[in-house]
N, C-alpha and C. Protein backbone atom coordinates (compact mmCIF):
# COMPACT_ATOMS: atom_id res chain seq x y z
N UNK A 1 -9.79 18.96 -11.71
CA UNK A 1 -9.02 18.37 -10.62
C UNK A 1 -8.05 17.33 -11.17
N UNK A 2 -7.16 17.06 -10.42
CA UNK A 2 -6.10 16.22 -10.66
C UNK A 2 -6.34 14.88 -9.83
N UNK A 3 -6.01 13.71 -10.60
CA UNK A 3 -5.95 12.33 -9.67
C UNK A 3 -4.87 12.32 -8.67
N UNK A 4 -5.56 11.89 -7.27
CA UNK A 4 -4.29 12.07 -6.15
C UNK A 4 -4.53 10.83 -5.88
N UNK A 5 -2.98 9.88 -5.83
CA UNK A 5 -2.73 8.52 -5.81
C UNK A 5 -3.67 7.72 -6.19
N UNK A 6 -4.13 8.04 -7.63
CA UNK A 6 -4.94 6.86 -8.23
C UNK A 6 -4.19 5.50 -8.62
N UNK A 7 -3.91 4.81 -8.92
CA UNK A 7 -3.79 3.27 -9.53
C UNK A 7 -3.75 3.33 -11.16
N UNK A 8 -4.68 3.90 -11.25
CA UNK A 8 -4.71 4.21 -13.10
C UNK A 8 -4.58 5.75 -13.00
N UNK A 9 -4.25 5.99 -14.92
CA UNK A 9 -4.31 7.26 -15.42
C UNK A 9 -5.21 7.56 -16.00
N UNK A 10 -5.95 8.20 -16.46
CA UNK A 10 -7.02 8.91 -17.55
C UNK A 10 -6.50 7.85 -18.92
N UNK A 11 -5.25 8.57 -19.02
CA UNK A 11 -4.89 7.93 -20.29
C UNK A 11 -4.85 6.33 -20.19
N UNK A 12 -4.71 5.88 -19.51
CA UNK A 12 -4.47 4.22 -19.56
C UNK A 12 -6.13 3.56 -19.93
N UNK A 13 -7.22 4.57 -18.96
CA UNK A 13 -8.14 4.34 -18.69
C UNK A 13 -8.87 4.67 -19.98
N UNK A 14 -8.48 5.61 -20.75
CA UNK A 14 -9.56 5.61 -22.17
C UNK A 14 -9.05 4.84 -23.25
N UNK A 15 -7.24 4.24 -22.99
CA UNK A 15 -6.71 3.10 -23.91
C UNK A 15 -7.49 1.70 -23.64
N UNK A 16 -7.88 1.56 -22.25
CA UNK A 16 -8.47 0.28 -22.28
C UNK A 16 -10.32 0.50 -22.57
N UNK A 17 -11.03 1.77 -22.85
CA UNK A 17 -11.76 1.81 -23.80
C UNK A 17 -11.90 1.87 -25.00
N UNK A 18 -10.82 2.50 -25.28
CA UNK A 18 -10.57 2.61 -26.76
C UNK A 18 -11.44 3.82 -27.17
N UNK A 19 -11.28 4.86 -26.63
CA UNK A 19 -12.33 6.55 -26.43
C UNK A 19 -10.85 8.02 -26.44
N UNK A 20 -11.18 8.54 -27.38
CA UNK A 20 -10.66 9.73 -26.58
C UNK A 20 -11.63 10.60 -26.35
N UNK A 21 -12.82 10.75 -25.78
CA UNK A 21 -13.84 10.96 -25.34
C UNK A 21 -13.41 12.24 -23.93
N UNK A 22 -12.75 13.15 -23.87
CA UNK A 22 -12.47 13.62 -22.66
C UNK A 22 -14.06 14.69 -21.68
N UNK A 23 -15.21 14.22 -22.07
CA UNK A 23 -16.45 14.51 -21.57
C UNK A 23 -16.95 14.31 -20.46
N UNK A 24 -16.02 13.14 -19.70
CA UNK A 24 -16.55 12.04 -19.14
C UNK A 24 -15.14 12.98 -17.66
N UNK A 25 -14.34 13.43 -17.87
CA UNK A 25 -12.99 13.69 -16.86
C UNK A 25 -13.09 13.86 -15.70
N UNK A 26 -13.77 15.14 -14.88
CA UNK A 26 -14.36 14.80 -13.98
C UNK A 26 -14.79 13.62 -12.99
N UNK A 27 -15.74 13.07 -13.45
CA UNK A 27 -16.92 11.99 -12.61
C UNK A 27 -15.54 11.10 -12.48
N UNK A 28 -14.61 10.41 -13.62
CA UNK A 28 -13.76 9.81 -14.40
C UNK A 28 -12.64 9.96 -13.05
N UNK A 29 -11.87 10.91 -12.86
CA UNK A 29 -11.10 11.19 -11.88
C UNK A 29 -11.65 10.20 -10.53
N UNK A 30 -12.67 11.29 -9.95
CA UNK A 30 -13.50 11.21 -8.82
C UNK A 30 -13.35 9.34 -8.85
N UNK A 31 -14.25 8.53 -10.19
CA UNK A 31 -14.25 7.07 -9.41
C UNK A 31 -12.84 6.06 -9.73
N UNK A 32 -11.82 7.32 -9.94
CA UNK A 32 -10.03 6.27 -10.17
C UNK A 32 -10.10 6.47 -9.16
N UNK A 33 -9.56 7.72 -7.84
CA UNK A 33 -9.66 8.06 -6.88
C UNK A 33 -10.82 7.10 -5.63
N UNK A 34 -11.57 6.98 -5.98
CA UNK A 34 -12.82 5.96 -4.97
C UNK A 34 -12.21 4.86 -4.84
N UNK A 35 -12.00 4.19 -6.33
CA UNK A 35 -11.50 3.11 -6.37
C UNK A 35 -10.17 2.78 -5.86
N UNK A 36 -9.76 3.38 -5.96
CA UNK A 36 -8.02 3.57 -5.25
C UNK A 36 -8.04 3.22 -3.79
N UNK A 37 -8.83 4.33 -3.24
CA UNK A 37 -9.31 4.13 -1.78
C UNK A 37 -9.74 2.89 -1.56
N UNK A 38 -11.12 2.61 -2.01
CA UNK A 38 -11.32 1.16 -1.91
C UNK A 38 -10.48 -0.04 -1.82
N UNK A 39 -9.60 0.38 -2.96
CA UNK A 39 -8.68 -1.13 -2.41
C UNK A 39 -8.15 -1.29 -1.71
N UNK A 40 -7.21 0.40 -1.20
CA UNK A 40 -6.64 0.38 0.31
C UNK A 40 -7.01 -0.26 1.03
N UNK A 41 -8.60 0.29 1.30
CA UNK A 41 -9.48 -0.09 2.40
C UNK A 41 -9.10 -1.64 2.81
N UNK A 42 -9.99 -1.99 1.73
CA UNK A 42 -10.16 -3.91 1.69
C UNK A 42 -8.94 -4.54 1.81
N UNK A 43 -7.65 -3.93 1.17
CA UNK A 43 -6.07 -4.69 1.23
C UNK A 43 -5.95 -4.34 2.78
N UNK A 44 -5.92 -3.41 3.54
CA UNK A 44 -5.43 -3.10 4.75
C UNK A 44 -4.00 -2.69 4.75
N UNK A 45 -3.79 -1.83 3.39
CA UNK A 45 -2.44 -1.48 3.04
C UNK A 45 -2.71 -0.46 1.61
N UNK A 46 -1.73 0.54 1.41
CA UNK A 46 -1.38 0.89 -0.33
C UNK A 46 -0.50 0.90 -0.93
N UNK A 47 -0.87 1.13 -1.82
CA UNK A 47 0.57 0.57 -3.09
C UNK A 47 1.12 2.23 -3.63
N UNK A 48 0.51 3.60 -3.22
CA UNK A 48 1.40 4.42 -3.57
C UNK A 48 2.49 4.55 -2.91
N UNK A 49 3.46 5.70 -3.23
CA UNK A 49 4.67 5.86 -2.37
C UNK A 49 4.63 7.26 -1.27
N UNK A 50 4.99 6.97 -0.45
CA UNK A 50 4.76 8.28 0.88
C UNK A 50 6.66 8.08 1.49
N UNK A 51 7.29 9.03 1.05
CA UNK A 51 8.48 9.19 1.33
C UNK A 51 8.64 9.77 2.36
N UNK A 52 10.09 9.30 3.40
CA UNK A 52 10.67 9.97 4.90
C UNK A 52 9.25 10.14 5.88
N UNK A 53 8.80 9.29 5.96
CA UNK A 53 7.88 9.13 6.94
C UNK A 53 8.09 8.43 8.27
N UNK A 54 8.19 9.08 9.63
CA UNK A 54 8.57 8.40 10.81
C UNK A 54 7.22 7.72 11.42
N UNK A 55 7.33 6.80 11.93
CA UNK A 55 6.16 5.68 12.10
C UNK A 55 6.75 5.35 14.00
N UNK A 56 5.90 4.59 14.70
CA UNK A 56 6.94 4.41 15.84
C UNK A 56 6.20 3.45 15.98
N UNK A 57 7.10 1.99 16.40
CA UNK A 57 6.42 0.61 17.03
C UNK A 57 6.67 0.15 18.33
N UNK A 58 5.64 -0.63 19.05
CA UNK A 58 5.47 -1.67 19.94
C UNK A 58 5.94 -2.76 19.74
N UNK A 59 7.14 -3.34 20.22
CA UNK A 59 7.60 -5.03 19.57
C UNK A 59 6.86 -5.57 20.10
N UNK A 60 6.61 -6.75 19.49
CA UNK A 60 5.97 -8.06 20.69
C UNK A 60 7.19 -9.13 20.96
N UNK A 61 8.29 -8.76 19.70
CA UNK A 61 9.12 -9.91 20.11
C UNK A 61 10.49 -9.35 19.73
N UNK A 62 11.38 -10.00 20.62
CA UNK A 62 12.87 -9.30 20.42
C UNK A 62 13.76 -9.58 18.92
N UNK A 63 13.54 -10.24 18.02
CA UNK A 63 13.58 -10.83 17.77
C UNK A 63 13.06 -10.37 15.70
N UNK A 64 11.80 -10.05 15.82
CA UNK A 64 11.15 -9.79 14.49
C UNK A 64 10.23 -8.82 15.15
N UNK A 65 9.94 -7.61 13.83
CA UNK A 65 8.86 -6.74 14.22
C UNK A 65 8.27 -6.80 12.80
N UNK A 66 6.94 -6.72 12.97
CA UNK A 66 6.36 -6.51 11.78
C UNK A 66 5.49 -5.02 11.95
N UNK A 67 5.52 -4.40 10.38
CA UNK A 67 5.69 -3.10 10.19
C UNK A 67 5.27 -2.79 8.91
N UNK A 68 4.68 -1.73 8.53
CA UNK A 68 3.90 -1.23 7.65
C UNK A 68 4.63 -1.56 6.29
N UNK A 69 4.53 -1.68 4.95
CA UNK A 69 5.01 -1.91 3.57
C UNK A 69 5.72 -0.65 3.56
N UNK A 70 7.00 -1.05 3.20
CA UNK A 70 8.24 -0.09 2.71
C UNK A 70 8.49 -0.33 1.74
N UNK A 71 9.76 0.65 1.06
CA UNK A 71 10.32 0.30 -0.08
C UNK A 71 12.03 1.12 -0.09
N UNK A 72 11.67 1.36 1.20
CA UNK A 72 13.19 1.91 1.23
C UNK A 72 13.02 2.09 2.86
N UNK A 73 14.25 2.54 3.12
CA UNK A 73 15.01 2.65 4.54
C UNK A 73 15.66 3.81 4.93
N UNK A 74 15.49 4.68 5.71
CA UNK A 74 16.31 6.15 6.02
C UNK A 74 16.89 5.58 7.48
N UNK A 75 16.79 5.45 8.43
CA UNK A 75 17.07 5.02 9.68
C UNK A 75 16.14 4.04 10.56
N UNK A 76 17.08 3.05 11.64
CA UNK A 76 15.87 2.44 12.37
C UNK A 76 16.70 2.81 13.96
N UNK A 77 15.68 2.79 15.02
CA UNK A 77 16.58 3.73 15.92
C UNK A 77 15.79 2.86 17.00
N UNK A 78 15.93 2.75 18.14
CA UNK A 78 15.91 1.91 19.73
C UNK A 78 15.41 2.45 20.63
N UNK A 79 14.47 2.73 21.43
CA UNK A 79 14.65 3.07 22.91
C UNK A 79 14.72 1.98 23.87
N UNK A 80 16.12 2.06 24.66
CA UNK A 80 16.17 0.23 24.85
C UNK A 80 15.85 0.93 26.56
N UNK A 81 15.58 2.01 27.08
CA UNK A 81 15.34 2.39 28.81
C UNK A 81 13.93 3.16 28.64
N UNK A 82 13.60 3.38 27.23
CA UNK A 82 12.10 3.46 28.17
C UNK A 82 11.72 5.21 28.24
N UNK A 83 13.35 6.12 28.14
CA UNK A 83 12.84 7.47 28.33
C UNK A 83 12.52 8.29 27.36
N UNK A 84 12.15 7.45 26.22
CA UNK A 84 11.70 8.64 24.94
C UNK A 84 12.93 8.70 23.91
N UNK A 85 14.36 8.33 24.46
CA UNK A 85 15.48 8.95 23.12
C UNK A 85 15.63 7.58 23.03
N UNK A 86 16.03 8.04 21.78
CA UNK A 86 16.43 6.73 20.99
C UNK A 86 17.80 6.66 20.77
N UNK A 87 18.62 5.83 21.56
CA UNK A 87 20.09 5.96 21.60
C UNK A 87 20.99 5.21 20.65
N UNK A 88 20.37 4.35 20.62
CA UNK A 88 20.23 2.74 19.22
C UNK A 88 20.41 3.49 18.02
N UNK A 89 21.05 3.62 17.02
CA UNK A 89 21.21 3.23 16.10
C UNK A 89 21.57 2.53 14.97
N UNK A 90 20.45 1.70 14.94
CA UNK A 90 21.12 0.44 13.69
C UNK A 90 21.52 0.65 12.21
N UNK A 91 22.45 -0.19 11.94
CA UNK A 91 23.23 -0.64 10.83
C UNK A 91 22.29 -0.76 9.79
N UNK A 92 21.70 0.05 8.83
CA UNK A 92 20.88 -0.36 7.49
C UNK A 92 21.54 -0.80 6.02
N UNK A 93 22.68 -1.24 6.38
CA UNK A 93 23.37 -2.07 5.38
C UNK A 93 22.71 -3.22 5.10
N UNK A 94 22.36 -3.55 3.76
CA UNK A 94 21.63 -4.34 3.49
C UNK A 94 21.93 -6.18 3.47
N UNK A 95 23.61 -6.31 3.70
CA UNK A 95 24.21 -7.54 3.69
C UNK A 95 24.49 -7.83 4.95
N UNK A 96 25.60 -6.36 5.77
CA UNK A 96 25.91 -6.64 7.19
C UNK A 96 25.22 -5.71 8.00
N UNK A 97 24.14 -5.79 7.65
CA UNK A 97 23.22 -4.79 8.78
C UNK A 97 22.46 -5.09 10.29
N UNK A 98 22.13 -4.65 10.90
CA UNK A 98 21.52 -5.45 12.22
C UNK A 98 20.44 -5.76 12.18
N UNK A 99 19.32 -5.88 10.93
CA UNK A 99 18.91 -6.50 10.85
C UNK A 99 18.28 -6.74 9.47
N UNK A 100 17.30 -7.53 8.96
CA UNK A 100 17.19 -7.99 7.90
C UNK A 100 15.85 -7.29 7.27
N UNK A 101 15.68 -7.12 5.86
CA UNK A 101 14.44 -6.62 5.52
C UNK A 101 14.20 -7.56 4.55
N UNK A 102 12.50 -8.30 5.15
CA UNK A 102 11.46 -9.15 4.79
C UNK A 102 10.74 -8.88 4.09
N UNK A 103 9.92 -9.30 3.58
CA UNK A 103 10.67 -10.86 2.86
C UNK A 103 12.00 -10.28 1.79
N UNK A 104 12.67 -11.60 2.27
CA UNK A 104 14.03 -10.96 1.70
C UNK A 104 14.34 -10.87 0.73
N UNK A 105 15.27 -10.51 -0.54
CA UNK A 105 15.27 -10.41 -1.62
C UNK A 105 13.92 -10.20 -2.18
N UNK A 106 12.50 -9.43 -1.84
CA UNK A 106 11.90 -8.86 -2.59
C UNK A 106 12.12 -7.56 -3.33
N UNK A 107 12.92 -6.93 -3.02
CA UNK A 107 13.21 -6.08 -4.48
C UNK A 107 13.57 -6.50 -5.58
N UNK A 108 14.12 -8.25 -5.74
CA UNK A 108 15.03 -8.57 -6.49
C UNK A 108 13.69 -9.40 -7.57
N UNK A 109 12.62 -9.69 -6.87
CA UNK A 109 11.99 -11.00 -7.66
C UNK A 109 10.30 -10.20 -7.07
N UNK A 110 10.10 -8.88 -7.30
CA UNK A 110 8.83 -8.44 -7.37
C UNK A 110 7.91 -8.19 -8.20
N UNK A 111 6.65 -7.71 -7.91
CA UNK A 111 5.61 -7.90 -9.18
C UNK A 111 5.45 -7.30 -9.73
N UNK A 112 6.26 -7.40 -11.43
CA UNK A 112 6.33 -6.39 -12.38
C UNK A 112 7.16 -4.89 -12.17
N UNK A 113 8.38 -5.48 -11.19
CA UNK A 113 8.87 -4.57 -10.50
C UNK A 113 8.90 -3.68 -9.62
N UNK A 114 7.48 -3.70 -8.97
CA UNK A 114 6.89 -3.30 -7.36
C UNK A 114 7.22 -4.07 -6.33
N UNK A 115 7.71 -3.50 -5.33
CA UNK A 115 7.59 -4.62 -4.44
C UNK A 115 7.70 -3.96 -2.98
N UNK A 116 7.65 -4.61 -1.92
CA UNK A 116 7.70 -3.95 -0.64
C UNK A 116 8.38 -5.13 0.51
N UNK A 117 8.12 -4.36 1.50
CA UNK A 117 9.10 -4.92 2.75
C UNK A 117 8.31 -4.27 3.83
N UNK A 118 7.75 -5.78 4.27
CA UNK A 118 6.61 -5.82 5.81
C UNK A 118 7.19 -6.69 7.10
N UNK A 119 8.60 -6.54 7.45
CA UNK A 119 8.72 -7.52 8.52
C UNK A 119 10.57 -6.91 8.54
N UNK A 120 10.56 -6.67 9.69
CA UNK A 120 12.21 -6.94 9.94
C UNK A 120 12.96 -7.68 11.04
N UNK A 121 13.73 -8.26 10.63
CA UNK A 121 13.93 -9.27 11.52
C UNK A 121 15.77 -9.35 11.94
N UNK A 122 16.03 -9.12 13.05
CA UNK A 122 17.23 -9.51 13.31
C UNK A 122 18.38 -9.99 12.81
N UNK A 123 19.50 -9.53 12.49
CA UNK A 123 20.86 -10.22 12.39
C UNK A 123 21.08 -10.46 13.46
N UNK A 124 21.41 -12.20 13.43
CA UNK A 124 21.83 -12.58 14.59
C UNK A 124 23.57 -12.25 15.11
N UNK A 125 24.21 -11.65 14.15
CA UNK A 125 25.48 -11.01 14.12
C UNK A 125 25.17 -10.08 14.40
N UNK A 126 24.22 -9.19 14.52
CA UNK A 126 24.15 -7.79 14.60
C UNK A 126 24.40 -7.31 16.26
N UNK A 127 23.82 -5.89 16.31
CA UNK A 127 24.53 -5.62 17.97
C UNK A 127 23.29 -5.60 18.73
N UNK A 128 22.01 -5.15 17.72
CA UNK A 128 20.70 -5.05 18.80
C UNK A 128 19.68 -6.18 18.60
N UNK A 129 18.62 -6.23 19.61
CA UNK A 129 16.99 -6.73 19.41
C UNK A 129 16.57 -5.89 20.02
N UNK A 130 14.94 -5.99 19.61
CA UNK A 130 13.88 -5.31 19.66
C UNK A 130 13.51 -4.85 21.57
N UNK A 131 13.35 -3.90 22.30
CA UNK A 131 12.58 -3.73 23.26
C UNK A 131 11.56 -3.94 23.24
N UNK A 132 11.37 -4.93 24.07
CA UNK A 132 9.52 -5.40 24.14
C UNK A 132 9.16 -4.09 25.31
N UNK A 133 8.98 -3.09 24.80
CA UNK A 133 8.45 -1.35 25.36
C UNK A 133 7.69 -0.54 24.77
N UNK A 134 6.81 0.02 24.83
CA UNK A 134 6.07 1.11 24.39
C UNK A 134 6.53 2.14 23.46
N UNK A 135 6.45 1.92 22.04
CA UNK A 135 7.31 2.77 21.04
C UNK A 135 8.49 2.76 21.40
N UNK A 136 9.68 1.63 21.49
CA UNK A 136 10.61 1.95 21.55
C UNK A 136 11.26 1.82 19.95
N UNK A 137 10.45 1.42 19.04
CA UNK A 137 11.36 1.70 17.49
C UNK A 137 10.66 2.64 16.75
N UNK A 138 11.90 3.30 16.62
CA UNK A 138 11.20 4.29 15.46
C UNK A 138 11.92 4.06 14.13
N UNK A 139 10.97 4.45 13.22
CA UNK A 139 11.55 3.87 11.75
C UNK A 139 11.60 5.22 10.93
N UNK A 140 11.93 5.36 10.01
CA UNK A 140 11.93 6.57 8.87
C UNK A 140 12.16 6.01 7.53
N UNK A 141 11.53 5.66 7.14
CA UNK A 141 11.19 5.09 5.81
C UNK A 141 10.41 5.88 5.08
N UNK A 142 10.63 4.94 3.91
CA UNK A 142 9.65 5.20 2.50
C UNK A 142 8.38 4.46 2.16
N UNK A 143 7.27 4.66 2.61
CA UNK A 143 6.29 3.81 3.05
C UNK A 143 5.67 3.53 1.65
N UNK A 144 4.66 2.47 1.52
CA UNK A 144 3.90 2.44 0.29
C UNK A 144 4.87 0.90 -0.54
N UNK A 145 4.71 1.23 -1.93
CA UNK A 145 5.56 0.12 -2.59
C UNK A 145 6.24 0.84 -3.71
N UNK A 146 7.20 0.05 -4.02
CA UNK A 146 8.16 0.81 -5.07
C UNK A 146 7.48 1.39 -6.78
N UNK A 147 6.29 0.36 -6.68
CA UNK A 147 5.31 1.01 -7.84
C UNK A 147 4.27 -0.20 -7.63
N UNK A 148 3.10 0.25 -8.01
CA UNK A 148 2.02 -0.30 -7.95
C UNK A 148 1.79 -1.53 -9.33
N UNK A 149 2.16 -2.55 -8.07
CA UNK A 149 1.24 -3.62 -9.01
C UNK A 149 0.68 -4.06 -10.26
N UNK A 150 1.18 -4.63 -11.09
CA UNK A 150 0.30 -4.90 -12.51
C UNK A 150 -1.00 -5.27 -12.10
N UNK A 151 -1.25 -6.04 -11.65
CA UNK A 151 -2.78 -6.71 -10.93
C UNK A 151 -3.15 -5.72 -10.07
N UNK A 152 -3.04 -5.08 -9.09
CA UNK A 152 -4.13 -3.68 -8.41
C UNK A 152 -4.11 -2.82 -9.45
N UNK A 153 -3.02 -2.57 -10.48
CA UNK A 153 -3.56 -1.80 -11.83
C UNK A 153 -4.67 -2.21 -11.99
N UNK A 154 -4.45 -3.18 -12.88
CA UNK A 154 -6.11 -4.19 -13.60
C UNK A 154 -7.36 -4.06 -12.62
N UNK A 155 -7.13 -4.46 -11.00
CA UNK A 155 -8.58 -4.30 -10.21
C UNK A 155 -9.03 -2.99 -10.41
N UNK A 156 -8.40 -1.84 -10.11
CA UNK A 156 -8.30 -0.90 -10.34
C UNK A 156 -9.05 -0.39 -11.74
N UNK A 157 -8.99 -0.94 -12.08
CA UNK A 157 -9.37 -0.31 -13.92
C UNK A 157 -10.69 -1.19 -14.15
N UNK A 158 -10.72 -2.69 -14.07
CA UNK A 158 -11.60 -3.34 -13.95
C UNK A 158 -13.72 -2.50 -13.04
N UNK A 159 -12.87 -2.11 -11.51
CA UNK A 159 -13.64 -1.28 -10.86
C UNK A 159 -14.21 0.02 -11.59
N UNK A 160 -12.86 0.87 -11.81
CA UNK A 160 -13.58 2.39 -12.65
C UNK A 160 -14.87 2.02 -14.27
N UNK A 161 -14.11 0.46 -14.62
CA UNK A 161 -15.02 0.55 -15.58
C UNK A 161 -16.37 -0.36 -15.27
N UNK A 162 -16.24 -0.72 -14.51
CA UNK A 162 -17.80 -1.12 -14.39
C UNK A 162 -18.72 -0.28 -13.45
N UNK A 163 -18.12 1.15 -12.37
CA UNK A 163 -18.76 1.91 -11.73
C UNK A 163 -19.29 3.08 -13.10
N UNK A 164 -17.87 2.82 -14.42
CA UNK A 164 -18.89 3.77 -15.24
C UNK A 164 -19.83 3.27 -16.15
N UNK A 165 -19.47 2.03 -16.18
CA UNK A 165 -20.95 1.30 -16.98
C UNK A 165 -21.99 1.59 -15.94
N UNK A 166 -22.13 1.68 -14.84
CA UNK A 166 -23.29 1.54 -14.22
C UNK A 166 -24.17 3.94 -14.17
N UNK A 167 -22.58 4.00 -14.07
CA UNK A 167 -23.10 5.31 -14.52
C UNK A 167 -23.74 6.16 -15.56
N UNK A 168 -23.39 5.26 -17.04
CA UNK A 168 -24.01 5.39 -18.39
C UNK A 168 -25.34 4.26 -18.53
N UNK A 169 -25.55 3.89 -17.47
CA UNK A 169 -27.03 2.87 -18.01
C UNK A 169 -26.98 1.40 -17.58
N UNK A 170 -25.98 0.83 -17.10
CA UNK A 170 -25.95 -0.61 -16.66
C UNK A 170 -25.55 -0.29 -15.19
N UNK A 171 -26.02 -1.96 -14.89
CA UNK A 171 -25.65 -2.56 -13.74
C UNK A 171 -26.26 -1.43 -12.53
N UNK A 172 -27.90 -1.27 -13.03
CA UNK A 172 -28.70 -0.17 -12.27
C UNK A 172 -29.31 -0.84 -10.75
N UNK A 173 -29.21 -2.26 -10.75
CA UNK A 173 -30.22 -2.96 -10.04
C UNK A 173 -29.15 -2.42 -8.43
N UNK A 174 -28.08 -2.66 -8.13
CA UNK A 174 -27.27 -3.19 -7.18
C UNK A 174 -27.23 -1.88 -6.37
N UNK A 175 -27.04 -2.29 -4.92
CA UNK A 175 -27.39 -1.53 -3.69
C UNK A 175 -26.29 -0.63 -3.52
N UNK A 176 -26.30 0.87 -3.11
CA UNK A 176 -25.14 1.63 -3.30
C UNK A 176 -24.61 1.89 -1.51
N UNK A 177 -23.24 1.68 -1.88
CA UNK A 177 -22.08 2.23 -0.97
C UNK A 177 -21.51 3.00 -1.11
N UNK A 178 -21.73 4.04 0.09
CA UNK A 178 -20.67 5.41 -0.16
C UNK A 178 -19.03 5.07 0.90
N UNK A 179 -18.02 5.81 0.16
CA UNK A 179 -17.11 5.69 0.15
C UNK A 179 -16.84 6.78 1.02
N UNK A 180 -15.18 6.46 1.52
CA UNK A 180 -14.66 7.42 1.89
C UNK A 180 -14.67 8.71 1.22
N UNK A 181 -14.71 8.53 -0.11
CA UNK A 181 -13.92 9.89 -0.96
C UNK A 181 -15.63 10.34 -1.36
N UNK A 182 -16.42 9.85 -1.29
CA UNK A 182 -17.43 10.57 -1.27
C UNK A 182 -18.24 9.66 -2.35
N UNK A 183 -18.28 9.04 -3.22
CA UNK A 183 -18.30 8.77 -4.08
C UNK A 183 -18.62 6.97 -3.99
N UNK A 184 -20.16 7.14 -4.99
CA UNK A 184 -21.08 5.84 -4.58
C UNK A 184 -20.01 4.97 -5.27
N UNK A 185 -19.88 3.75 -5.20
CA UNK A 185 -19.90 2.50 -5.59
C UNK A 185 -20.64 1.51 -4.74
N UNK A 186 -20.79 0.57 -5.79
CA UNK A 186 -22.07 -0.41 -5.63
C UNK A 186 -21.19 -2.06 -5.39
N UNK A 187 -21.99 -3.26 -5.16
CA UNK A 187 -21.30 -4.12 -5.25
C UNK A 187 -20.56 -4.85 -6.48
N UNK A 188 -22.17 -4.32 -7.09
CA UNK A 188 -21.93 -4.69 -8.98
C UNK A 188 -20.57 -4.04 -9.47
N UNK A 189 -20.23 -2.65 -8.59
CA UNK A 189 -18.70 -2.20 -9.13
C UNK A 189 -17.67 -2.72 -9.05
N UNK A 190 -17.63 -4.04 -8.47
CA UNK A 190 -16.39 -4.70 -8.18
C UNK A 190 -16.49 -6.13 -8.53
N UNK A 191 -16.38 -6.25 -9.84
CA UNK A 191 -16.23 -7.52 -10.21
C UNK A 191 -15.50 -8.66 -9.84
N UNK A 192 -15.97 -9.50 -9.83
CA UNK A 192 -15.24 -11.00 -9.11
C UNK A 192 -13.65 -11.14 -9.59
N UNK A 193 -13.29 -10.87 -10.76
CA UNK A 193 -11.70 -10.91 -10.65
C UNK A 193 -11.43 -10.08 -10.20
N UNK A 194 -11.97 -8.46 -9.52
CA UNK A 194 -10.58 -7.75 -9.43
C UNK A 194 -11.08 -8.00 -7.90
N UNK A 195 -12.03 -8.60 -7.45
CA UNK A 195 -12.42 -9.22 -5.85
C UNK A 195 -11.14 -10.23 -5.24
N UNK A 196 -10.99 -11.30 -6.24
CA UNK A 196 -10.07 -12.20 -6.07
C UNK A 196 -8.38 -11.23 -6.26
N UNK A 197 -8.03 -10.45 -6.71
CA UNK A 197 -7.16 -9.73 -6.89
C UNK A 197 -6.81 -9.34 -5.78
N UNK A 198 -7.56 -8.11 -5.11
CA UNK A 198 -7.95 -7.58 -3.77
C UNK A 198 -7.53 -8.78 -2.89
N UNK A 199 -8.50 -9.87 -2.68
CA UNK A 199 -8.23 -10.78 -1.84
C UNK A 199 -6.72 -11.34 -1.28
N UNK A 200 -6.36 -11.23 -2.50
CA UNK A 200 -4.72 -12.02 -2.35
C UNK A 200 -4.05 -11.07 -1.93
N UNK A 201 -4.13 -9.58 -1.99
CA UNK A 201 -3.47 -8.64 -1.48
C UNK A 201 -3.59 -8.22 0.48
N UNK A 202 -4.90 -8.75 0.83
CA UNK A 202 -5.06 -8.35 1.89
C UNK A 202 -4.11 -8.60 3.07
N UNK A 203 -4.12 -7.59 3.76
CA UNK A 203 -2.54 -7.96 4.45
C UNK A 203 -3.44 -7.75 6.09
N UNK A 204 -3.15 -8.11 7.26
CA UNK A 204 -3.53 -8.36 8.98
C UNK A 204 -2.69 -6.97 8.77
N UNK A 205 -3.34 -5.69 9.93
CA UNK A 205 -3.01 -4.76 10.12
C UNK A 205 -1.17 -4.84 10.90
N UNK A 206 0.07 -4.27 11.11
CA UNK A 206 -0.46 -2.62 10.67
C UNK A 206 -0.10 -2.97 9.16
């Protein structure tokens, strides 16, 4: 099997053992993959990329909407009456556009060259605000982040290698959790730095 949106590679993962050991590939996959999930989970967000994806929001305020981690922009569109079409179409120019993508200049000053965009907020020059209505924005973006993280790398790798120490003979004592992807990890699998890592990432839904 192949890793689907893991965080690490095989190869990164037997450089930071120092193994070319390929015996292990399998199980190896399976807990990059767990672990991947996992951090989703706990961040309340991910760091792969999911391209042209339409999403549709509830504003609460005319004003700013906050909105899933992007990394790019295809269209943002209005229903300002309520009947389903979206007649609105805004300006995604990034200087004179109608509205702004938050936090700003993060493409310019991101981490290790990842970065994303969770909030958009109004040009007050611009022509629209938000309908406080029932899905009246729809977005089409590039969801996810422009590349994953140096640090969710490291948690990431940190995790696979202590779920496989515990799989070769350590860290036997600690109580097991099954995962989405099927696949036990324990608490002992998640060591306190890549905990604190995780932590700082966690984002309030969506």
């Amino acid at each position: 099997m192949a890793i689907d949106r893991g965080y690490i590679t095989l190869a990164e993962f037997r450089l930071y053992k120092k193994t070319s050991n390929t015996g292990m590939d399998d199980m190896l996959e399976d807990l990059v993959e767990a672990s991947s999930r996992y951090i989703d989970n706990q961040c309340n967000r991910f760091f792969y990329t999911s391209t042209g994806q339409t999403i549709y929001y509830t504003p609460e305020m005319s004003d700013t909407l906050l909105i899933h981690d992007i990394y790019g922009i295809t269209t943002l569109k209005t229903d300002e009456d309520g009947d389903g079409t979206y007649e609105n179409t805004w300006s995604t120019s990034l200087s004179t556009g109608d509205f702004w993508l938050m936090p700003f200049n993060a493409d310019k000053f991101g981490n290790s060259g990842s970065y994303c965009w969770n909030r958009l907020d109004i040009n007050p020059e611009g022509a629209y605000t938000f309908p406080k209505a029932q899905h009246s924005v729809q977005l089409i973006a590039d969801f996810g982040w422009s590349g994953v993280p140096a640090d969710i790398k490291q948690a990431c790798m940190e995790i696979v290698n202590a779920a496989y120490g515990r799989r070769t003979g350590q860290n036997m004592s600690a109580v097991a959790e099954v995962t989405a992807a099927g696949v036990v990890l324990t608490p002992a699998d998640i060591p306190q730095s890549a905990r604190a890592i995780i932590d700082a990432y966690r984002k309030l839904t969506p």
